[in-house]
Protein backbone atom coordinates (compact mmCIF):
# COMPACT_ATOMS: atom_id res chain seq x y z
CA UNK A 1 105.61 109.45 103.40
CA UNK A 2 107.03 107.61 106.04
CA UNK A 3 108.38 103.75 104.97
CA UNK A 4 107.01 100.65 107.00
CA UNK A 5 110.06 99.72 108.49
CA UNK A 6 110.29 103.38 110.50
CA UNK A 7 106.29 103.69 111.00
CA UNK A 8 105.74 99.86 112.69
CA UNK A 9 105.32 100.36 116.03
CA UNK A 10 104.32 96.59 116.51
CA UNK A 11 102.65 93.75 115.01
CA UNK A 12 100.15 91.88 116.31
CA UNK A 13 99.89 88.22 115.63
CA UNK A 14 96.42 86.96 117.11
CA UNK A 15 96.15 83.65 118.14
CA UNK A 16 93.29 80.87 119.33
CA UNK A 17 94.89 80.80 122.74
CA UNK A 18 98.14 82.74 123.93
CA UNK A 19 99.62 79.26 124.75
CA UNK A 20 99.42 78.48 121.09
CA UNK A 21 100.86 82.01 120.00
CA UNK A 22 103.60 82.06 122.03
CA UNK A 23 104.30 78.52 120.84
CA UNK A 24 103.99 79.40 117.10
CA UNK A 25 106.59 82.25 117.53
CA UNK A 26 108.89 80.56 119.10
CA UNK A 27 109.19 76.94 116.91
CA UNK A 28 109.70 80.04 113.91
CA UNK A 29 112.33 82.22 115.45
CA UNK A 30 113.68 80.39 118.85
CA UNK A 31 112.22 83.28 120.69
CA UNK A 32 110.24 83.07 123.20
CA UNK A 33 107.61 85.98 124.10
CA UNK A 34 106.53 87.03 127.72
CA UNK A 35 103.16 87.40 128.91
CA UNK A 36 102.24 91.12 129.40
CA UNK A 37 99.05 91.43 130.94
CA UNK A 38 95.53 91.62 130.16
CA UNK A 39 93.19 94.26 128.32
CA UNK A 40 90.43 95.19 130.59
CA UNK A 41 86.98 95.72 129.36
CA UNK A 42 88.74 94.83 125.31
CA UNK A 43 88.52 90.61 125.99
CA UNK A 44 92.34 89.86 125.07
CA UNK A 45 95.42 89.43 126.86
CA UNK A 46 98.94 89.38 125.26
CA UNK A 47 102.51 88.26 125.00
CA UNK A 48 105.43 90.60 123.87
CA UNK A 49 108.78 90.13 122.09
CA UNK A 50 110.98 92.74 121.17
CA UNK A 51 111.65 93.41 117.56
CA UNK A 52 114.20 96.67 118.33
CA UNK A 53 114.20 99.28 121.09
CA UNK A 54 111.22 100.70 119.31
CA UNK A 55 109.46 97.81 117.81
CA UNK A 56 108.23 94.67 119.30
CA UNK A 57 105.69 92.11 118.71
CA UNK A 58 102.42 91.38 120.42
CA UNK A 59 100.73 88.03 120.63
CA UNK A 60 97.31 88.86 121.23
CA UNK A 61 94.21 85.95 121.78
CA UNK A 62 91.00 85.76 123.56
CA UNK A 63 91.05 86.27 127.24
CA UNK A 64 89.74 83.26 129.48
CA UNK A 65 88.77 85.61 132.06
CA UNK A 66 86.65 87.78 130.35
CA UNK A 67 84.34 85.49 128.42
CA UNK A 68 81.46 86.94 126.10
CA UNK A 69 83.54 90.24 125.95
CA UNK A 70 84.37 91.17 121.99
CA UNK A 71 88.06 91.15 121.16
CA UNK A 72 88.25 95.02 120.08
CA UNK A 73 91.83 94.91 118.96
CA UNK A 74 91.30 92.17 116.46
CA UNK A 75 87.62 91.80 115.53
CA UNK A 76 87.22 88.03 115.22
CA UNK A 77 89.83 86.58 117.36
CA UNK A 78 88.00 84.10 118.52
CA UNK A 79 87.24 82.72 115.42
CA UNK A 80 90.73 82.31 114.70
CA UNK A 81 91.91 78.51 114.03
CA UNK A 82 95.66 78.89 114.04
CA UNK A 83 98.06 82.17 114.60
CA UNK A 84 98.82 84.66 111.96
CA UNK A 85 99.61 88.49 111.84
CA UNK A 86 96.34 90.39 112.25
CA UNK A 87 97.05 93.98 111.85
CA UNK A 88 99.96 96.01 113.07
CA UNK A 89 100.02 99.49 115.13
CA UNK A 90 102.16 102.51 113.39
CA UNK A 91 103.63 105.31 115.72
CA UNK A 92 103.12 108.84 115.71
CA UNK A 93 104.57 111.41 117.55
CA UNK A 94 102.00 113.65 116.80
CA UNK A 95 98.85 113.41 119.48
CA UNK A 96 96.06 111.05 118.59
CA UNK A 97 93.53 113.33 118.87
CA UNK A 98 94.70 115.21 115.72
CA UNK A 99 93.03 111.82 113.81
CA UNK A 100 89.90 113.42 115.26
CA UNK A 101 90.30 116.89 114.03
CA UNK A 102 92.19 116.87 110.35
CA UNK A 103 91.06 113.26 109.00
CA UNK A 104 91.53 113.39 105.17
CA UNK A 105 88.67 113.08 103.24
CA UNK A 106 86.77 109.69 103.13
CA UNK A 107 88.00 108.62 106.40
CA UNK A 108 86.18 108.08 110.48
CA UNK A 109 88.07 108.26 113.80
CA UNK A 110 86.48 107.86 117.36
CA UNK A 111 88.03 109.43 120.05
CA UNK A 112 91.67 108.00 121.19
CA UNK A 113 91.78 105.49 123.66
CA UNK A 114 94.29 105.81 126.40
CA UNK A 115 95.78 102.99 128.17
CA UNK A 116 98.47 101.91 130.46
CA UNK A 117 99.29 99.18 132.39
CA UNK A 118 102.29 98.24 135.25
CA UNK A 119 105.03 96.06 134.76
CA UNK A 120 105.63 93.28 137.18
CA UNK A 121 109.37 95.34 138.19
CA UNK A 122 106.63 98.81 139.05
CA UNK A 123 107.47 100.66 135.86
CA UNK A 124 104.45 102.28 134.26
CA UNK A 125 103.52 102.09 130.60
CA UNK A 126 101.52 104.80 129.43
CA UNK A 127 99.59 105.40 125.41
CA UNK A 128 96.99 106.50 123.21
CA UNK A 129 95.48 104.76 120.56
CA UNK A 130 93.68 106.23 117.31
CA UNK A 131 91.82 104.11 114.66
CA UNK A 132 90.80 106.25 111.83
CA UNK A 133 89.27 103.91 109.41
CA UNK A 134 88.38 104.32 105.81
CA UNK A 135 84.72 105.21 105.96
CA UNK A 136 83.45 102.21 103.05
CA UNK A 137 86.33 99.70 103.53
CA UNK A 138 87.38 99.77 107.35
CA UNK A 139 90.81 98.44 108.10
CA UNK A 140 91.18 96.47 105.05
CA UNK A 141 90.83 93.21 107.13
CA UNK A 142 93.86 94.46 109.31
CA UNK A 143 95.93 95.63 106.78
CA UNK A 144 95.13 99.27 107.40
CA UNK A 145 97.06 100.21 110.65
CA UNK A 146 96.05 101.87 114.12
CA UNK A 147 98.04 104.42 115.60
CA UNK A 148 99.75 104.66 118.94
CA UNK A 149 101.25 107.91 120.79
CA UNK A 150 103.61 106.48 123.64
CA UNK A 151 103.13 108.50 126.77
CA UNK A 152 106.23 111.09 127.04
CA UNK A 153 108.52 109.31 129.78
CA UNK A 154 107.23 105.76 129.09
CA UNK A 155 109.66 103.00 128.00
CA UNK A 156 108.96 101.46 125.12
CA UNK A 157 108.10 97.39 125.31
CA UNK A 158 110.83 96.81 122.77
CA UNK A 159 113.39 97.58 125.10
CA UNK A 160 112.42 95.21 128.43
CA UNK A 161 110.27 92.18 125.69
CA UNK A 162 112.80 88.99 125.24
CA UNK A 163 115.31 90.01 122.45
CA UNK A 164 116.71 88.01 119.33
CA UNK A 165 114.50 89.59 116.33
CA UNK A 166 114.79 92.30 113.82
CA UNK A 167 112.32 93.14 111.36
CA UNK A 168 114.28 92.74 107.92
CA UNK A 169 111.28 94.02 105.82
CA UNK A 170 107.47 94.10 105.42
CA UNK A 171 104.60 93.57 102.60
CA UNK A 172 101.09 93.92 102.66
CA UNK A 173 98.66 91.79 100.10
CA UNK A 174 95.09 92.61 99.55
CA UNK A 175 92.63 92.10 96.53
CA UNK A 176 91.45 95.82 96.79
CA UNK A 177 95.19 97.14 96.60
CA UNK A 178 95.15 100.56 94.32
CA UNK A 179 92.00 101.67 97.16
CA UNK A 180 94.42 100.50 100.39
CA UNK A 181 97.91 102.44 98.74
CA UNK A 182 95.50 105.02 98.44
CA UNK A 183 94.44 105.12 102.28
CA UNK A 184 97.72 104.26 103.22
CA UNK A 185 99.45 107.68 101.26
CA UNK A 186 96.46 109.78 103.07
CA UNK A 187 97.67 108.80 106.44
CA UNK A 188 101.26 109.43 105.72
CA UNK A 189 102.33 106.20 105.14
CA UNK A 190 103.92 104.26 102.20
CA UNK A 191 101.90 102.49 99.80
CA UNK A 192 103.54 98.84 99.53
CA UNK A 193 100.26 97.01 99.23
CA UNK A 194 100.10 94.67 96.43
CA UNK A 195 97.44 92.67 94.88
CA UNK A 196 96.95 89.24 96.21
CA UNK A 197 93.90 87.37 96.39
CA UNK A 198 93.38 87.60 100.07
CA UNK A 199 94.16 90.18 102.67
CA UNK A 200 98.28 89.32 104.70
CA UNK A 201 101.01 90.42 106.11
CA UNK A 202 104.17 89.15 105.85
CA UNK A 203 107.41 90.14 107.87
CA UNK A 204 111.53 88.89 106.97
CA UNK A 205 112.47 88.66 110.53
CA UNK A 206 116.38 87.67 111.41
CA UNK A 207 116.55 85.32 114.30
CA UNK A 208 118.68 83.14 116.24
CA UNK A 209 117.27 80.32 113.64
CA UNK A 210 117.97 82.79 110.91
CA UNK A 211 116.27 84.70 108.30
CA UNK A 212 112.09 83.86 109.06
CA UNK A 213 109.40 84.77 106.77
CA UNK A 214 105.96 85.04 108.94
């Protein structure tokens, strides 16, 4: 079982605007994230700040210039009033096509989706994606992760993204707990959930302002 802290790849805090995300993240921590780029064809754009070399954080809200399209890395976002974390990404460094091949039981995974995108300096980032979802309950509202396989030879966002944070620790609430620790030991991953009456995630973050509960 691998522990949260080793298995976040990045959280993703979706937002009403990216204005307002970037905003909320930086009255909480004194950081401030920098835009990244858009998601072509997935209706979001984002804004990264680095949690580590290999952690970061991704503000992610609806794309003005591609209107009508359906936010596919955060179902919803548009409906969203105010920021808050929406689901978080957990690496592997085994290929995400093995989600497609050796699922355990009870779970569905579409193909991997591969991605990249150019940084403004020419340096190309390079992944692939995987979201196995438990076949009755989804993503838990977000609280289930998707996976990400970095491309070998691509730097990792968490090492060029605006420093100052660390990620101290991380909990996951959800009324449906026992069933999400469950689908979180058949992925490989630590079962932290506990029960709360609504679905969250909360991170301890040390910042220039201090220790920061999101």
């Amino acid at each position: 079982m691998r522990p949260f802290a080793s298995a976040l790849d990045h959280l993703l805090i979706g937002a009403p605007t990216l204005e307002e995300g970037v905003a909320w993240l930086e009255e909480r921590t004194c950081v401030r994230a920098v835009k990244g780029g858009a998601h072509p064809g997935l209706g979001t754009w984002n804004a990264l700040a680095s949690l580590g070399p290999a952690q970061y954080v991704e503000i992610i809200a609806p794309d003005p210039g591609q209107p009508g399209v359906d936010t596919f890395y955060v179902p919803g976002l548009r409906e969203f009033k105010e920021p808050r974390i929406a689901t978080w990404a957990a690496r592997t460094d085994e290929p995400t096509s093995r989600f497609t091949k050796a699922l355990p039981h009870g779970f569905v995974c579409e193909p991997p989706r591969r991605g990249s995108r150019v940084r403004p300096d020419g340096t190309r980032l390079a992944w692939s994606l995987a979201f196995p979802r438990h076949a009755a309950r989804g993503n838990f509202e977000g609280a289930l992760p998707f996976f990400i396989e970095w491309e070998a030879g691509s730097p990792h966002p968490g090492v060029s993204a605006p420093s100052g944070l660390r990620l101290l620790s991380m909990s996951i609430g959800h009324p449906s707990h026992a069933e999400l620790n469950e689908a979180l030991r058949s992925l490989g991953l630590e079962d932290v959930a506990r029960e709360e009456g609504t679905p969250s995630i909360r991170v301890e973050l040390d910042t220039p302002r201090g220790v920061v509960i999101l």
